[in-house]
Each structure stands twice: as C-alpha cells, then as structure tokens.
C-alpha atoms as a PDB file:
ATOM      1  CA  UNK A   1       2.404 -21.394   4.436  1.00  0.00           C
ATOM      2  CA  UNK A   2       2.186 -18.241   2.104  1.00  0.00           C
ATOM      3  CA  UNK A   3       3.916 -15.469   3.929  1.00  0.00           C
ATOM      4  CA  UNK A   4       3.597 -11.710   2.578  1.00  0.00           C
ATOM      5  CA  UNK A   5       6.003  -9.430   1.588  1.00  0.00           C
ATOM      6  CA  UNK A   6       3.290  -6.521   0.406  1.00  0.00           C
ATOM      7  CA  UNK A   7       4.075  -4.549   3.718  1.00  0.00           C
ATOM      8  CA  UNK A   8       7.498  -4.208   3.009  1.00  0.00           C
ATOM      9  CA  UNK A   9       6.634  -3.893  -0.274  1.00  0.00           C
ATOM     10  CA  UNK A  10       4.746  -0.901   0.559  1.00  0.00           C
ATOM     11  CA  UNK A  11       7.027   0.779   2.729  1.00  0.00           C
ATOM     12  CA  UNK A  12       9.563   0.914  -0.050  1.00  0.00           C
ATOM     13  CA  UNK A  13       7.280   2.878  -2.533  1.00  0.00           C
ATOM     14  CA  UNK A  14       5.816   4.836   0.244  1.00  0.00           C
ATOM     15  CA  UNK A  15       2.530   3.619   0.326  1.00  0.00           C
ATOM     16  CA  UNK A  16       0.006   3.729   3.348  1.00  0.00           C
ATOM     17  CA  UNK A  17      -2.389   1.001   3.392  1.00  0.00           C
ATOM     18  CA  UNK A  18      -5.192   4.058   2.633  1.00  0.00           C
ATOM     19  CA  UNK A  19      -3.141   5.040  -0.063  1.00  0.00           C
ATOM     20  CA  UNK A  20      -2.874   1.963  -1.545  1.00  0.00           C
ATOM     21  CA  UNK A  21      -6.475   1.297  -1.546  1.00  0.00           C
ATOM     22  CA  UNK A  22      -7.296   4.789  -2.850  1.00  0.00           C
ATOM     23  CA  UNK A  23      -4.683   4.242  -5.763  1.00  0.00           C
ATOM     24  CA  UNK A  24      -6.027   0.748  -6.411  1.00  0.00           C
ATOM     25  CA  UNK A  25      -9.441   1.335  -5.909  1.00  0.00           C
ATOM     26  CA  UNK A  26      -9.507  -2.171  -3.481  1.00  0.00           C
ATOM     27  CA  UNK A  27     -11.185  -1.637  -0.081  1.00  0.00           C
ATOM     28  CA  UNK A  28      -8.550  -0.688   3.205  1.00  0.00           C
ATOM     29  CA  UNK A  29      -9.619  -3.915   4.538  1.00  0.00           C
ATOM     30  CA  UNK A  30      -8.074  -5.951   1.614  1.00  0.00           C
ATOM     31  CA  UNK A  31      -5.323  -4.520   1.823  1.00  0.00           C
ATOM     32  CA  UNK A  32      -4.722  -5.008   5.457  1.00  0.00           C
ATOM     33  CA  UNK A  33      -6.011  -8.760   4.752  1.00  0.00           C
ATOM     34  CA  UNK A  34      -3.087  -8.896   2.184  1.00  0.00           C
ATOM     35  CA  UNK A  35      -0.144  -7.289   4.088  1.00  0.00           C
ATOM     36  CA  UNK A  36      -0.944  -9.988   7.332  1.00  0.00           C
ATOM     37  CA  UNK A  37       2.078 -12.010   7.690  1.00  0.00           C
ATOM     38  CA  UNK A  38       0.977 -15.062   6.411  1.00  0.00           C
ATOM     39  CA  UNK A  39      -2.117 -15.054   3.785  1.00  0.00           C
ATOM     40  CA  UNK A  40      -4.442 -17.638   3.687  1.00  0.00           C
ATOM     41  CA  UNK A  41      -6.492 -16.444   0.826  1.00  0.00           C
ATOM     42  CA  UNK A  42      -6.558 -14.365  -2.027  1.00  0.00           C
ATOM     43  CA  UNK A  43      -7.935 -13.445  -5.503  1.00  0.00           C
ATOM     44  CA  UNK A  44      -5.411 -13.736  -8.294  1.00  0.00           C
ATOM     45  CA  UNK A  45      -7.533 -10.757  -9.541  1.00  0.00           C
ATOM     46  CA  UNK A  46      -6.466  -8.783  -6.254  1.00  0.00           C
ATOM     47  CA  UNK A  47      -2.956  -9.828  -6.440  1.00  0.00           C
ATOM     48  CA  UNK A  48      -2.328  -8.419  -9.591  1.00  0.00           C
ATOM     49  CA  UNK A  49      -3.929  -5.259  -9.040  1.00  0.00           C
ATOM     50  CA  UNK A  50      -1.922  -4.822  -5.947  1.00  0.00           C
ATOM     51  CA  UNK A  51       1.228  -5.708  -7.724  1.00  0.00           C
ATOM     52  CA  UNK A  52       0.652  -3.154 -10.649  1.00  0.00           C
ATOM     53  CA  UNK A  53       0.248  -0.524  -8.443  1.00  0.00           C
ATOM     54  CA  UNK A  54       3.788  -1.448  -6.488  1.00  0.00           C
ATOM     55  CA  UNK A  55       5.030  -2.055 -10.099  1.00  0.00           C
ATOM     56  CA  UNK A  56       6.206  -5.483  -8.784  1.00  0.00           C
ATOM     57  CA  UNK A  57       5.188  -9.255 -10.555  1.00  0.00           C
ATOM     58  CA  UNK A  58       2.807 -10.991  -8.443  1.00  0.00           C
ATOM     59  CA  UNK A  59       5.496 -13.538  -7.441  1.00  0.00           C
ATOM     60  CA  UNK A  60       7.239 -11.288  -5.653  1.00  0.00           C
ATOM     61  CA  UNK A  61       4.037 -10.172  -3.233  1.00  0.00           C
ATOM     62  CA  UNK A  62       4.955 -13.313  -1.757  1.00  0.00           C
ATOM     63  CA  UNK A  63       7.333 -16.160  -0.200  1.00  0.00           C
ATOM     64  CA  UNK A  64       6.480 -19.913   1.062  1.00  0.00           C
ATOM     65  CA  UNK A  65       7.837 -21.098   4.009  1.00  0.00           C
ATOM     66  CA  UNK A  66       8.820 -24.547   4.298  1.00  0.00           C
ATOM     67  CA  UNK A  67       7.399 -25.804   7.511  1.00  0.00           C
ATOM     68  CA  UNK A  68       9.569 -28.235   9.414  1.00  0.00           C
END
C-alpha cells in the first residue's frame, strides 16, 4: 500500500488544498484524491507537478507500507 505524505507535506509550506490547486493549476479534487491516506492511483505527470510546487522530489510525496 502507497500511503501519502502530501498533507503533511502541505501543512508545512502552508498550503490549502485550494491553494495548491490554484498554484498548480490541478483541479481541488486531485488534490484531495492525492492527500487521502493511502493512494491508489496517480499520474506520474501529477506527482511531479505537485512536488514542484512543495519543492519536494516525488519520492518523498510518498511511503509504502509493508503489510503484515
């Protein structure tokens, strides 16, 4: 399982989820999509527009759990 870290992420550079989309020019409802604990899909393309904008690699948008 793929589990986000883009809220946190987020929090840290101040970023709403409207002003996230505004600055990236991605709809709100991606970026809610993306900041869900756990994603289950996602463009590469969306990724690293996301990440340029939190001036973070795309590796560290996310974490995967090991499941037991």
């Amino acid at each position: 399982m793929i589990k986000s870290n883009i809220r946190e992420l987020m929090e840290s550079n101040g970023y709403s989820i409207r002003g996230l989309a505004a600055h990236t020019q991605l709809s709100v409802q991606t970026i809610q999509r993306a900041r869900d604990k756990s994603i289950t899909e996602c463009k590469l393309s969306t990724l690293n527009t996301i990440a340029k904008a939190l001036r973070q690699p795309i590796s560290s948008l996310f974490d995967e759990e090991q499941q037991a």
